[in-house]
N, C-alpha and C. Protein backbone atom coordinates (compact mmCIF):
# COMPACT_ATOMS: atom_id res chain seq x y z
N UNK A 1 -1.84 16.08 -10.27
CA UNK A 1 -1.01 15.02 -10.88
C UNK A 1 -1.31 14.94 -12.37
N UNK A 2 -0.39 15.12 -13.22
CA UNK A 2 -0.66 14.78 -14.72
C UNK A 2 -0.18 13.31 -15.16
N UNK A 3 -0.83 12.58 -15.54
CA UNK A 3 -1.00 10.99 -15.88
C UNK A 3 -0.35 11.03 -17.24
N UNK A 4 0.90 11.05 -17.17
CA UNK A 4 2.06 10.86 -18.47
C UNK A 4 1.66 9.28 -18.92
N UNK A 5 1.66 8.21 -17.67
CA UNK A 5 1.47 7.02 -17.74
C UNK A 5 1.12 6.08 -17.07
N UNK A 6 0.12 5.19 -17.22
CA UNK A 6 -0.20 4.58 -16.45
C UNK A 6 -0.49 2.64 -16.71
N UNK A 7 -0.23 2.06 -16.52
CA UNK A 7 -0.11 0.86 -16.74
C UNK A 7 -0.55 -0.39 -15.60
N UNK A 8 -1.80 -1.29 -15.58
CA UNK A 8 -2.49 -2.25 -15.10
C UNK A 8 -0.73 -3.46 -15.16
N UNK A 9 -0.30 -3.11 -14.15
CA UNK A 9 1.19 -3.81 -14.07
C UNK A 9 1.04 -5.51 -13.26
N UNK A 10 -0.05 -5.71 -12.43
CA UNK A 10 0.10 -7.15 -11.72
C UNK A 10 -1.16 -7.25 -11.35
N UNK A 11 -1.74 -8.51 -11.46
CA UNK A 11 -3.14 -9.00 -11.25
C UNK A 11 -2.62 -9.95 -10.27
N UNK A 12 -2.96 -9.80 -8.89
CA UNK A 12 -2.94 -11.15 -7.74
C UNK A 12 -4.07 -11.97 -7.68
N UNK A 13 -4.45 -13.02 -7.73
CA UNK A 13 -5.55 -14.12 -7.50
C UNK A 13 -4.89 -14.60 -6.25
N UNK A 14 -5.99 -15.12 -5.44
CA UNK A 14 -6.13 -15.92 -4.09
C UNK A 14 -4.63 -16.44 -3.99
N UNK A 15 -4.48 -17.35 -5.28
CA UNK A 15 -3.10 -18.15 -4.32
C UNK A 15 -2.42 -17.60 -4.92
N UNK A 16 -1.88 -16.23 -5.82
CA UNK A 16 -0.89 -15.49 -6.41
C UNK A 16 0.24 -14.68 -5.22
N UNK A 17 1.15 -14.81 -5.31
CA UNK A 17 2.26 -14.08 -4.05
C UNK A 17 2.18 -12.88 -4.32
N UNK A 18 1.61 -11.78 -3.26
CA UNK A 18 1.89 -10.48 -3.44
C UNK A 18 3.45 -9.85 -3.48
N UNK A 19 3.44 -8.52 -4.66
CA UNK A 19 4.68 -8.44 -5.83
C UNK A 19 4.96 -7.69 -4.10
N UNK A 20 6.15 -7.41 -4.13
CA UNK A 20 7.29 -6.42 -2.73
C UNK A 20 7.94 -5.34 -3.87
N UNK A 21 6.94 -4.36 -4.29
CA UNK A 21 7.21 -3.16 -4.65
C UNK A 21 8.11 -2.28 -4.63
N UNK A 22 8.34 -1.50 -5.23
CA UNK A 22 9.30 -0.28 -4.66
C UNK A 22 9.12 1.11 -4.98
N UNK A 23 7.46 1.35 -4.80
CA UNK A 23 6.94 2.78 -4.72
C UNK A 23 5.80 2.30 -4.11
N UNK A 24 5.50 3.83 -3.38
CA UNK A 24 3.73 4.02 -2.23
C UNK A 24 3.20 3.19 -3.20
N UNK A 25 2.03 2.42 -1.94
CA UNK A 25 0.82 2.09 -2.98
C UNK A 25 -0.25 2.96 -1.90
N UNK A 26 -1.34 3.17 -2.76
CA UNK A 26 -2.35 3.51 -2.15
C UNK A 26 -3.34 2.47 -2.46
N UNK A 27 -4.35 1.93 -1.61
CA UNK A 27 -5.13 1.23 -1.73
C UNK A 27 -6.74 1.97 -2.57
N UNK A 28 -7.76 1.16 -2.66
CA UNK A 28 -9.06 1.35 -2.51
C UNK A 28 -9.70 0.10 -2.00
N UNK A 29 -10.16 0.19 -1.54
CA UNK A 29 -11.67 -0.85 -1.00
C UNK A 29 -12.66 -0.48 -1.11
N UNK A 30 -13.88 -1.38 -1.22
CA UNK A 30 -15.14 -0.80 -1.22
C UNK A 30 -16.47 -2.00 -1.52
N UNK A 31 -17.38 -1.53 -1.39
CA UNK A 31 -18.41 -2.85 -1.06
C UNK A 31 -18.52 -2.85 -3.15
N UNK A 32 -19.07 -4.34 -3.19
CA UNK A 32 -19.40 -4.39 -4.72
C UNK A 32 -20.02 -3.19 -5.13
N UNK A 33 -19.91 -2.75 -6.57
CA UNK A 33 -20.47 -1.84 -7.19
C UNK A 33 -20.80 -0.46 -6.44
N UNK A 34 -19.59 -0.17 -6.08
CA UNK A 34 -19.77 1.13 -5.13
C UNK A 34 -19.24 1.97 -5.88
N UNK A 35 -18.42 1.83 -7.63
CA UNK A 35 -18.11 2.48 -8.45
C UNK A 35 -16.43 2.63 -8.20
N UNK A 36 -15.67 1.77 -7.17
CA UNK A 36 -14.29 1.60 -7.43
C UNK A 36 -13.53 2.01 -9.00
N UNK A 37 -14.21 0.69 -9.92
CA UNK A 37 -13.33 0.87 -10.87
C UNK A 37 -13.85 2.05 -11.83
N UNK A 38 -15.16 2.62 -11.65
CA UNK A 38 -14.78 4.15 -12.38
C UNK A 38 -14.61 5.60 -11.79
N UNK A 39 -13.76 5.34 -10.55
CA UNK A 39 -13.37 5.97 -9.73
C UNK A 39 -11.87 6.26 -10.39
N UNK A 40 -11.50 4.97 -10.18
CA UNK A 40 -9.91 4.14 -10.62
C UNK A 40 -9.90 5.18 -12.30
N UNK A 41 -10.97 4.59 -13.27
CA UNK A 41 -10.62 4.77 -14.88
C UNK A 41 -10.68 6.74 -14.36
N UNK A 42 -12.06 6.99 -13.92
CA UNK A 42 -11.71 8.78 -13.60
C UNK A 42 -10.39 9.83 -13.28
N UNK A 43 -9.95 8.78 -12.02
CA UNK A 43 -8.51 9.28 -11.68
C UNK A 43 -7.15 9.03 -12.45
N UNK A 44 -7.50 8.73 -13.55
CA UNK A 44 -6.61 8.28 -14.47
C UNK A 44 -6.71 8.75 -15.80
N UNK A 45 -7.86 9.63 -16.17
CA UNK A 45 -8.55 10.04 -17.35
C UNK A 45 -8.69 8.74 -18.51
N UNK A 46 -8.70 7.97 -18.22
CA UNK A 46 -8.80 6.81 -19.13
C UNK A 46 -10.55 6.07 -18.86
N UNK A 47 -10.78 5.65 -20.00
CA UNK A 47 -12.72 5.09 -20.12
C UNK A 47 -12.39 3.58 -19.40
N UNK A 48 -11.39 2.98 -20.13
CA UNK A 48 -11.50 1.48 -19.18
C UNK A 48 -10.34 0.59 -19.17
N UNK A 49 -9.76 1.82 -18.37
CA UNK A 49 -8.66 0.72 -17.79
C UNK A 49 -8.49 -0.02 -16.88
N UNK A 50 -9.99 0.49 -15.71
CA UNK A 50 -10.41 -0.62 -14.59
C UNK A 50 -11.41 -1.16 -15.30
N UNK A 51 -11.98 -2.19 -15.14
CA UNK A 51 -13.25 -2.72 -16.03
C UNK A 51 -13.98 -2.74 -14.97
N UNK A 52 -15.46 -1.62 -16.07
CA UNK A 52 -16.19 -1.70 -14.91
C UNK A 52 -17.58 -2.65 -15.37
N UNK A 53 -18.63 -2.78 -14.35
CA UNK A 53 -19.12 -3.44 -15.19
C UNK A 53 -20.55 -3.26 -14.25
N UNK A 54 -21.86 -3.60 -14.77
CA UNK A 54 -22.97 -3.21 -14.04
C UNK A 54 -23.23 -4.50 -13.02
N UNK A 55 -22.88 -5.87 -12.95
CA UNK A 55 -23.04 -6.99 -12.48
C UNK A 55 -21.88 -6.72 -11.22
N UNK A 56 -22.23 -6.79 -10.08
CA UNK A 56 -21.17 -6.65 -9.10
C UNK A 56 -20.13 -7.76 -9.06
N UNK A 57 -19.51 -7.73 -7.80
CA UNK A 57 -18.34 -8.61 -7.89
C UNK A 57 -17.44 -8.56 -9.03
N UNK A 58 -17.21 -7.90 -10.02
CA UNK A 58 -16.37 -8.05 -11.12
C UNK A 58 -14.80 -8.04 -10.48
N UNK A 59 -14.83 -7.29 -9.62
CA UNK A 59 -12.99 -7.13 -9.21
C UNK A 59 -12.66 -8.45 -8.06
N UNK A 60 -12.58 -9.77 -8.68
CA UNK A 60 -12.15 -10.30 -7.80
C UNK A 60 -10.16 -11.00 -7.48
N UNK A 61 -9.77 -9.68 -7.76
CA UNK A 61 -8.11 -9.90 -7.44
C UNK A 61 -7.64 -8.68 -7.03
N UNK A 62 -6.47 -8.68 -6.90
CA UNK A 62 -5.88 -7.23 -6.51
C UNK A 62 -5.17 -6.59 -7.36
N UNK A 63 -5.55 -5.58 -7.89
CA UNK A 63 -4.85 -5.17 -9.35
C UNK A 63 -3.91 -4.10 -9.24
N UNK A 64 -3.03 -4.00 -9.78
CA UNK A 64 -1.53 -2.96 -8.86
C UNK A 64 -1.55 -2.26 -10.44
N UNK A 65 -2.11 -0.87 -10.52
CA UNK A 65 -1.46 0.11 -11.81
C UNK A 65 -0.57 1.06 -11.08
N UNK A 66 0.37 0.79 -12.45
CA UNK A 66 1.77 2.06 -11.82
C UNK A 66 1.16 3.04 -12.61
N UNK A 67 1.08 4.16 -12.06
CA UNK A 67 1.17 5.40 -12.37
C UNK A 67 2.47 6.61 -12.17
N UNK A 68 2.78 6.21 -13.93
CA UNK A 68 4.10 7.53 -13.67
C UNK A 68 5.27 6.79 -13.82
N UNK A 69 5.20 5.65 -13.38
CA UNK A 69 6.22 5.10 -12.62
C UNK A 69 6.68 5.58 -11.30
N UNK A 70 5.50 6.05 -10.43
CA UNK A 70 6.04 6.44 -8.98
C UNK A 70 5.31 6.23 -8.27
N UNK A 71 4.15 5.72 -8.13
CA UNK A 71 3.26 4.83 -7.19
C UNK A 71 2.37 4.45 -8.18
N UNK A 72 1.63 3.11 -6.61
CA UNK A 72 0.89 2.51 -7.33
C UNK A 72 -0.70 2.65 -6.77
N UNK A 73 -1.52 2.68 -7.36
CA UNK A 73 -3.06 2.73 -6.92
C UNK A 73 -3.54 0.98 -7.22
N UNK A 74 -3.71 0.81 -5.70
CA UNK A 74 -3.92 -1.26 -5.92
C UNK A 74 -5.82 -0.92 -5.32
N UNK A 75 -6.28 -1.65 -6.36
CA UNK A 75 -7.81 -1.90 -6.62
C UNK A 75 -8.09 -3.20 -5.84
N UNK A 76 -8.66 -3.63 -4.48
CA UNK A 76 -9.19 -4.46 -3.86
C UNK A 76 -9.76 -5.10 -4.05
N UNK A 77 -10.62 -6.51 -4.26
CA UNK A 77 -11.64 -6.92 -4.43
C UNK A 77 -12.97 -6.82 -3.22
N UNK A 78 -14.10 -6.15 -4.65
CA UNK A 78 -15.12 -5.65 -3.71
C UNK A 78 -16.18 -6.58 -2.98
N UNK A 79 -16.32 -6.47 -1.85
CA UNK A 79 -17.07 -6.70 -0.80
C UNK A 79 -19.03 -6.69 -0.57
N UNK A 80 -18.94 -7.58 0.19
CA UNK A 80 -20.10 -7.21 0.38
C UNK A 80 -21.35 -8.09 -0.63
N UNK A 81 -21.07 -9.17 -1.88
CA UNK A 81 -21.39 -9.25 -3.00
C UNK A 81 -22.99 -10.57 -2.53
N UNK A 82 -24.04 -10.75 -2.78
CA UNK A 82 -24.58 -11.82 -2.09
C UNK A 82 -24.65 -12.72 -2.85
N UNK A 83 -24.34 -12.23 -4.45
CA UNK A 83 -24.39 -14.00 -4.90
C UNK A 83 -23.23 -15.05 -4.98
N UNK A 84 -22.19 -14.56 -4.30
CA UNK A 84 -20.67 -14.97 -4.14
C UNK A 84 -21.10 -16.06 -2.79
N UNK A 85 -20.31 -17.44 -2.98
CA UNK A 85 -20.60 -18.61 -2.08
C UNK A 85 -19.79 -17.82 -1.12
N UNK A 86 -20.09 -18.34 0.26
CA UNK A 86 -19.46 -17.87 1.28
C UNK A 86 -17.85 -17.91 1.64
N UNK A 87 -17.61 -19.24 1.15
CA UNK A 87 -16.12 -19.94 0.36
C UNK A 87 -15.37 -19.05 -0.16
N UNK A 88 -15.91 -18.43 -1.27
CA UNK A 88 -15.17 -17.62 -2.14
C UNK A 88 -14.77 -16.19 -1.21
N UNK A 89 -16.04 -15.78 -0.17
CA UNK A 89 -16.14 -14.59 0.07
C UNK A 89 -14.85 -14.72 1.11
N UNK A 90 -14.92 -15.98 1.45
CA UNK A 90 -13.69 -15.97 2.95
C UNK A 90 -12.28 -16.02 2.29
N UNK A 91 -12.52 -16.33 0.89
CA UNK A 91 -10.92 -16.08 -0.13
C UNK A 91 -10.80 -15.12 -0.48
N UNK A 92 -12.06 -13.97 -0.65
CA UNK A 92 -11.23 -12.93 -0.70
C UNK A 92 -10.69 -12.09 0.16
N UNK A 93 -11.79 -12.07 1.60
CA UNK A 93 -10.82 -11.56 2.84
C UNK A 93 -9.85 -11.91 3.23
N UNK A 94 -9.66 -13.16 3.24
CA UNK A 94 -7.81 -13.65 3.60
C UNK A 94 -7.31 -12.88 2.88
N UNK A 95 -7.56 -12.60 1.43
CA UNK A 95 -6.26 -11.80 0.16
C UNK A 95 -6.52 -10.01 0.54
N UNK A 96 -7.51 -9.90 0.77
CA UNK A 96 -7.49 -8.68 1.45
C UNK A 96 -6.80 -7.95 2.47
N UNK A 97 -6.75 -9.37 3.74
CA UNK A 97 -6.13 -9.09 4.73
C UNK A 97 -4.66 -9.44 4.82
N UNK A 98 -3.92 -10.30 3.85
CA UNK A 98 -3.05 -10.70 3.51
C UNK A 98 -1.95 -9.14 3.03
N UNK A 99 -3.08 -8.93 2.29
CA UNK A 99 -2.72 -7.77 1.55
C UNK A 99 -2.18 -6.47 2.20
N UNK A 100 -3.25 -6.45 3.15
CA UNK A 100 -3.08 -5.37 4.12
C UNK A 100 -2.00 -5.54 5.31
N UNK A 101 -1.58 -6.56 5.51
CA UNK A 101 -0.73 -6.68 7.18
C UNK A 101 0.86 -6.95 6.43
N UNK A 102 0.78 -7.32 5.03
CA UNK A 102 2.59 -7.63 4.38
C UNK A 102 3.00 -6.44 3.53
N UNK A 103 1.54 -5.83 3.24
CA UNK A 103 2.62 -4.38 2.29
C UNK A 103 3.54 -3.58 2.84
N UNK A 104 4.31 -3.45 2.33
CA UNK A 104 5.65 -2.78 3.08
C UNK A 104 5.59 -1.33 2.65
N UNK A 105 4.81 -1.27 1.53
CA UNK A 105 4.77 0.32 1.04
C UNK A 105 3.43 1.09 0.65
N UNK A 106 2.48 0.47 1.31
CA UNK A 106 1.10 0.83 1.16
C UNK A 106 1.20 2.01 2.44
N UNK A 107 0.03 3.76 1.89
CA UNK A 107 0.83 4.60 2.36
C UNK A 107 -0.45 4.70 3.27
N UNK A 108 -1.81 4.53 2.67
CA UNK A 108 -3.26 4.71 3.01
C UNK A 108 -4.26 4.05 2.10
N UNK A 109 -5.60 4.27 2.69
CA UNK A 109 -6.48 2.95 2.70
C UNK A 109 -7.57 3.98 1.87
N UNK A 110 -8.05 3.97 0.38
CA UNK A 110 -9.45 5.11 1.06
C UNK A 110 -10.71 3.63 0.55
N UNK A 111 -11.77 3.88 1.64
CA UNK A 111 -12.48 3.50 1.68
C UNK A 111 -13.41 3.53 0.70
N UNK A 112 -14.62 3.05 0.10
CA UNK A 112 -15.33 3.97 -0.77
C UNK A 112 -16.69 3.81 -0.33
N UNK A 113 -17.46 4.34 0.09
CA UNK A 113 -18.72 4.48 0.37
C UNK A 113 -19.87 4.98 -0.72
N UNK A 114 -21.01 4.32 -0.82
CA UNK A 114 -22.36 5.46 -1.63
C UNK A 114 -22.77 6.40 -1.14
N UNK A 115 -23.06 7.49 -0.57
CA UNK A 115 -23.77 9.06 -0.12
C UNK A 115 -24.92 8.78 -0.37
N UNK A 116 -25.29 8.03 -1.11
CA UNK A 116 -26.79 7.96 -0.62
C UNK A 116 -27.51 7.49 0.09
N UNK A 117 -26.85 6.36 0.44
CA UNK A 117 -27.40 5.34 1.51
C UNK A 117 -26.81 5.21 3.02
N UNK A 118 -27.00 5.48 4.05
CA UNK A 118 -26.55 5.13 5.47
C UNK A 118 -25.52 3.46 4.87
N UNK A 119 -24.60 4.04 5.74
CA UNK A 119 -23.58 2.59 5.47
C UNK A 119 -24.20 1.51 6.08
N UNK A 120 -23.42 0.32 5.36
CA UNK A 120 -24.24 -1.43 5.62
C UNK A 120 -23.49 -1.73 6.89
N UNK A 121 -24.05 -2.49 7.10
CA UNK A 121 -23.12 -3.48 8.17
C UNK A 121 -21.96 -3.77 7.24
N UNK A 122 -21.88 -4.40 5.86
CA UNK A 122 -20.47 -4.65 5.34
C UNK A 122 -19.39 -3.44 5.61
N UNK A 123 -20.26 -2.25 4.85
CA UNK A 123 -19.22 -1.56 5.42
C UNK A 123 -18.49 -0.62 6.63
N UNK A 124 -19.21 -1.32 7.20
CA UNK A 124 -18.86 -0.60 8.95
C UNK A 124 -17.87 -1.69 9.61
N UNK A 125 -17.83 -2.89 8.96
CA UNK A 125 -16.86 -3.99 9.45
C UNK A 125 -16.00 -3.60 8.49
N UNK A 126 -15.97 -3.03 7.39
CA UNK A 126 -15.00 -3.01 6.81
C UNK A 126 -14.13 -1.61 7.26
N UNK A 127 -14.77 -0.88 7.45
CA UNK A 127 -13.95 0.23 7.91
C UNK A 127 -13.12 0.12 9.57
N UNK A 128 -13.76 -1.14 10.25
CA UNK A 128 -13.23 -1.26 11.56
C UNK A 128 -12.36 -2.26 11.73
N UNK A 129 -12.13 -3.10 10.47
CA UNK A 129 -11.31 -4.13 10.08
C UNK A 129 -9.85 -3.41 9.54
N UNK A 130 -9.98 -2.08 8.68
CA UNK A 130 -8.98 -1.63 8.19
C UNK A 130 -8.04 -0.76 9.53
N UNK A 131 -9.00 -0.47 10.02
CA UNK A 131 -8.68 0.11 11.29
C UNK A 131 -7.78 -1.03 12.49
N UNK A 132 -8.94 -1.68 12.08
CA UNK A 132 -7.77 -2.95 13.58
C UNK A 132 -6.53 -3.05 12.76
N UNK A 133 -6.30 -3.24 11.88
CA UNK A 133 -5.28 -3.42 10.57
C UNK A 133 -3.89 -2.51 10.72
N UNK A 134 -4.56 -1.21 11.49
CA UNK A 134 -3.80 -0.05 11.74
C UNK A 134 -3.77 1.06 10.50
N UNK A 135 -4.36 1.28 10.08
CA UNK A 135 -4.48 2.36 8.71
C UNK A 135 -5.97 3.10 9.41
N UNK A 136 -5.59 3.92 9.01
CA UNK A 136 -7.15 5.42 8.98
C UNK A 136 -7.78 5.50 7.72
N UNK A 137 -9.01 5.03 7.16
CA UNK A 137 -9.15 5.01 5.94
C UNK A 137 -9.67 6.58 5.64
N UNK A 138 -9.59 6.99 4.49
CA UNK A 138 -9.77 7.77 4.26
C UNK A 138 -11.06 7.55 3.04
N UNK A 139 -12.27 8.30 3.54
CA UNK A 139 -13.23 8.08 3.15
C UNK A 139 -13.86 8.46 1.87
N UNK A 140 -13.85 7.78 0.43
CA UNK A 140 -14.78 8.57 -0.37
C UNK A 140 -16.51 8.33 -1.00
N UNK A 141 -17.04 9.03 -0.69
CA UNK A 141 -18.12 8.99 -0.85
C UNK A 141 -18.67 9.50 -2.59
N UNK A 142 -18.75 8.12 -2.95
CA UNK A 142 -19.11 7.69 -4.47
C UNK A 142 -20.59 8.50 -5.05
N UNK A 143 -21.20 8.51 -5.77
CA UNK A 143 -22.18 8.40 -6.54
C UNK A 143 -22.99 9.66 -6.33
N UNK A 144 -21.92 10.82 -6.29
CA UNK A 144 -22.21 12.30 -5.67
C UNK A 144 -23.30 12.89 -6.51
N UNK A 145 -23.09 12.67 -7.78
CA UNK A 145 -24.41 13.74 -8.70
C UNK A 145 -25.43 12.80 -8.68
N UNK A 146 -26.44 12.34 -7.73
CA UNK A 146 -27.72 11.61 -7.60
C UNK A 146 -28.07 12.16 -6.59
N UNK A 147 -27.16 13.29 -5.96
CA UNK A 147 -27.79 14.04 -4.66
C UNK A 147 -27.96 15.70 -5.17
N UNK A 148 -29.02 16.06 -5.03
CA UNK A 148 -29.03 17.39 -5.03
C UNK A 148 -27.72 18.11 -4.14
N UNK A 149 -27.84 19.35 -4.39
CA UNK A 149 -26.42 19.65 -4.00
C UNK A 149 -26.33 20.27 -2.21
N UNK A 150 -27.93 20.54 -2.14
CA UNK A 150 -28.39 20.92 -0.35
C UNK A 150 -28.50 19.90 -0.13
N UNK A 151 -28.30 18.51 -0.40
CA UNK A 151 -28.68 17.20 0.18
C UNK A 151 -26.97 16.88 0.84
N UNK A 152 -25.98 17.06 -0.29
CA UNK A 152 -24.88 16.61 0.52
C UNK A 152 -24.47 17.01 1.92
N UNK A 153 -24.28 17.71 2.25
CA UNK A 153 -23.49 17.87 3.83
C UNK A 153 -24.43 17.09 4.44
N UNK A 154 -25.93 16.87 4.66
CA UNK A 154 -26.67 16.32 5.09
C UNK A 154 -26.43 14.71 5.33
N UNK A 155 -25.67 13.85 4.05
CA UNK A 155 -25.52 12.91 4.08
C UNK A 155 -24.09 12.12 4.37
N UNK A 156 -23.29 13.73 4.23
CA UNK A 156 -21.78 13.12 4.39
C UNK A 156 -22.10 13.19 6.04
N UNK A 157 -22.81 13.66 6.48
CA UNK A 157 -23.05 13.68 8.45
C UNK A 157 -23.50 12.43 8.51
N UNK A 158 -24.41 12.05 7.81
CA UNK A 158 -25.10 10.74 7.78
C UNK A 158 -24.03 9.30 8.27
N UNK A 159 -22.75 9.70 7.17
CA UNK A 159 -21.78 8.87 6.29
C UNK A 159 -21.45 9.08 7.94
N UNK A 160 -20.58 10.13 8.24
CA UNK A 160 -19.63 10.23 9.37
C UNK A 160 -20.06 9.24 10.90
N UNK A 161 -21.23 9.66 10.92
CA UNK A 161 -22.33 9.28 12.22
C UNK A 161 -22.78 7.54 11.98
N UNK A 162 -22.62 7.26 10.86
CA UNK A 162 -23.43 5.57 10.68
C UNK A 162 -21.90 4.82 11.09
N UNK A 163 -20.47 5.40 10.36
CA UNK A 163 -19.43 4.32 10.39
C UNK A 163 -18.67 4.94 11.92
N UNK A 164 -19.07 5.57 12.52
CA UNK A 164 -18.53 6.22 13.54
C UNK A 164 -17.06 6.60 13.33
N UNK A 165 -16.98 7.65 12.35
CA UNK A 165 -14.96 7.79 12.05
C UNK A 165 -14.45 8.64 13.01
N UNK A 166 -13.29 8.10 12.99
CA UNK A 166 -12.64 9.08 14.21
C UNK A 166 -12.82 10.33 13.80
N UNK A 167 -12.46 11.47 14.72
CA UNK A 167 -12.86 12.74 14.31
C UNK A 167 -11.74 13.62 13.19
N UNK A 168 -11.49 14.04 12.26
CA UNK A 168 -10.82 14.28 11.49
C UNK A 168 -10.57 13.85 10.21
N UNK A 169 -11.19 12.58 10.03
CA UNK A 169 -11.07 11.42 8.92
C UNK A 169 -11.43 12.39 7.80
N UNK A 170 -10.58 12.46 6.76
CA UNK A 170 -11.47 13.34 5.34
C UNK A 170 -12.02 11.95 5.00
N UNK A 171 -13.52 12.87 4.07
CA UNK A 171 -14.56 12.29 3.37
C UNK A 171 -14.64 13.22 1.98
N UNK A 172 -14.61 12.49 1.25
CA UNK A 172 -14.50 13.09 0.07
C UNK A 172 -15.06 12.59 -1.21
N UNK A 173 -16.28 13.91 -0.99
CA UNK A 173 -17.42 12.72 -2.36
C UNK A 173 -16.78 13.35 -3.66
N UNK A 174 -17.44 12.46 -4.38
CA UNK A 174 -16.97 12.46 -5.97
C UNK A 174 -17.90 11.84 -6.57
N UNK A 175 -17.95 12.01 -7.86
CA UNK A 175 -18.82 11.71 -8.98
C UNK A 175 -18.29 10.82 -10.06
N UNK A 176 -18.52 10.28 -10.56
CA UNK A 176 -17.83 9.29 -11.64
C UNK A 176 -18.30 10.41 -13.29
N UNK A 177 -19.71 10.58 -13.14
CA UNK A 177 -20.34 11.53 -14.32
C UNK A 177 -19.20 12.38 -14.85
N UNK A 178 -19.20 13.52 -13.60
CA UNK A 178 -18.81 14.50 -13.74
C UNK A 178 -17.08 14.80 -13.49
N UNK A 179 -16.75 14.22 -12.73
CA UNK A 179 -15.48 14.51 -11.82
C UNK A 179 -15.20 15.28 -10.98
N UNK A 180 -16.41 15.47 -10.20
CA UNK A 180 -16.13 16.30 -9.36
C UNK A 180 -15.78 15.67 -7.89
N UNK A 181 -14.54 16.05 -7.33
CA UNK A 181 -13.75 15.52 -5.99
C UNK A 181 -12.54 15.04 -6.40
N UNK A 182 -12.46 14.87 -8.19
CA UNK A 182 -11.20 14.34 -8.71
C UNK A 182 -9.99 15.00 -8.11
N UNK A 183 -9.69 16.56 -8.27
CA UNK A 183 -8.80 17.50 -7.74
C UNK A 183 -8.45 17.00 -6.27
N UNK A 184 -9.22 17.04 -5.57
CA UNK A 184 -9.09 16.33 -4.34
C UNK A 184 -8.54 15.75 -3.81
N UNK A 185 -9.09 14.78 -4.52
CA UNK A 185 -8.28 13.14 -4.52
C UNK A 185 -7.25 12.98 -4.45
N UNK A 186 -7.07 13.48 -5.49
CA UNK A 186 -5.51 13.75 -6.25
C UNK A 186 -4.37 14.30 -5.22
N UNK A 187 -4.78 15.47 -4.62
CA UNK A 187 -4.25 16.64 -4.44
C UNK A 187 -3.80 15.73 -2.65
N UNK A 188 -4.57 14.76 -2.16
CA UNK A 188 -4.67 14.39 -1.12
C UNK A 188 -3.60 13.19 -1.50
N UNK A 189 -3.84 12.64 -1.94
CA UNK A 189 -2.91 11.26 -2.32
C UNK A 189 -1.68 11.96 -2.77
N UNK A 190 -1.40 12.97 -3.57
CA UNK A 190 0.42 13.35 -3.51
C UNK A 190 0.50 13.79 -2.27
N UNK A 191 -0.02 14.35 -1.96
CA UNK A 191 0.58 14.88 -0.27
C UNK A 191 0.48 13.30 0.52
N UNK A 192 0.32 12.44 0.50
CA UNK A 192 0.38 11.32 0.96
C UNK A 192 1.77 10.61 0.55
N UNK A 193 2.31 10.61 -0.81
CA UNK A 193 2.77 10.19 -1.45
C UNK A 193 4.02 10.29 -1.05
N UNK A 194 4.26 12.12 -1.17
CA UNK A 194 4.94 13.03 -0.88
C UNK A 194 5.78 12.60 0.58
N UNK A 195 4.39 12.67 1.71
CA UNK A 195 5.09 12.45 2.76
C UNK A 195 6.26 10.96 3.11
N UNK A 196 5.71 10.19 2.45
CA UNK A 196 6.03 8.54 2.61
C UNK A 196 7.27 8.99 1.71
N UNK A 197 7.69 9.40 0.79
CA UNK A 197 8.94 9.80 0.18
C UNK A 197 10.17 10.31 1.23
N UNK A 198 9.06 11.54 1.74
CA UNK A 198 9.92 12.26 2.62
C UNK A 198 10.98 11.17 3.28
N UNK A 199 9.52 10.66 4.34
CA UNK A 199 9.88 9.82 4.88
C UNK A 199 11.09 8.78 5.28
N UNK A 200 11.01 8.11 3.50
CA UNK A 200 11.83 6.99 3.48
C UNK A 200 13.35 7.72 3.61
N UNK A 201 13.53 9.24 3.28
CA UNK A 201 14.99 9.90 2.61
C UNK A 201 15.66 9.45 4.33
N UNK A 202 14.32 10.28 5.54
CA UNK A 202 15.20 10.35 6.28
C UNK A 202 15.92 9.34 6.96
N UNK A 203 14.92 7.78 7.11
CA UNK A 203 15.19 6.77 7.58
C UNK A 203 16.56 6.26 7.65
């Protein structure tokens, strides 16, 4: 995908009405500071057009960038955060889940996981929540260059075996440093894109 353009188009807060689109969105989710938003600025070649920030919880809305003008990549608010009152935390799952059961054009879910660490309980409810939801998330495994490079397969088994994914689920680590899994990504989400296009012609 070449990024002609890309534009941070709608910020939703708790009581904001989610926009009824008219291109794929692809989602992300992911526990606080799991590197979402320089996942987001990576796949976009841009330094900060998601704001990222070292203090977790920073993404607390749902942020819709058009890219291209032909879909949209919507940034979740991240999960998992412990200095967030419990209050707040149950406002952002309603907008989460809100989010997830009314989009009419959301195509897939990818999850985002760390590779270094066996997944939390947050995110094993979160991956079985997106699932009751009816979506297959599609897994990426964040913070890839902190692993030697004989360490990965080792840990993406780790990844597969802790959240129990169905069998087939891609996992797909990436690096924020470097960019490596960017191609990937990419290459996975137009064929996603692609299909949901197809799709709509024949309907």
């Amino acid at each position: 995908m070449v990024i002609k353009s890309v534009a941070l188009e709608t910020v939703c807060g708790v009581t904001s009405k989610l926009p009824d689109t008219d291109k794929p969105e692809i989602a992300f989710a992911g526990k606080s500071n799991v590197g979402k938003s320089s996942l987001i600025n990576g796949l976009m070649n841009r330094k900060s057009l998601a704001r990222t920030s070292s203090q977790p919880g920073k993404t607390q809305t749902i942020n819709y960038y058009n890219v291209n003008g032909a879909m949209y990549l919507v940034d979740l608010p991240g999960y998992g955060y412990a200095k967030v009152s419990v209050k707040e935390k149950e406002k952002w799952g309603k907008m989460v889940e809100r989010y997830l059961r009314t989009s009419k054009r959301l195509v897939a879910v990818f999850l985002l996981i760390d590779i270094r660490h066996d997944p939390s309980a947050n995110d094993k409810q979160m991956y079985e929540w997106i699932v009751y939801q009816g979506y297959d998330p599609i897994i990426i495994a964040t913070k890839l260059d902190k692993l030697k490079r004989s360490q990965v397969q080792k840990h993406v088994k780790a990844l597969r075996e802790g959240l129990e994914l169905k069998p087939g689920t891609p996992v797909l680590p990436y690096s924020a440093l470097t960019k490596q899994g960017r191609e990937e990504i990419w290459s996975l989400m137009d064929e996603l894109v692609e299909g949901r296009s197809e799709g709509n012609e024949e309907e």
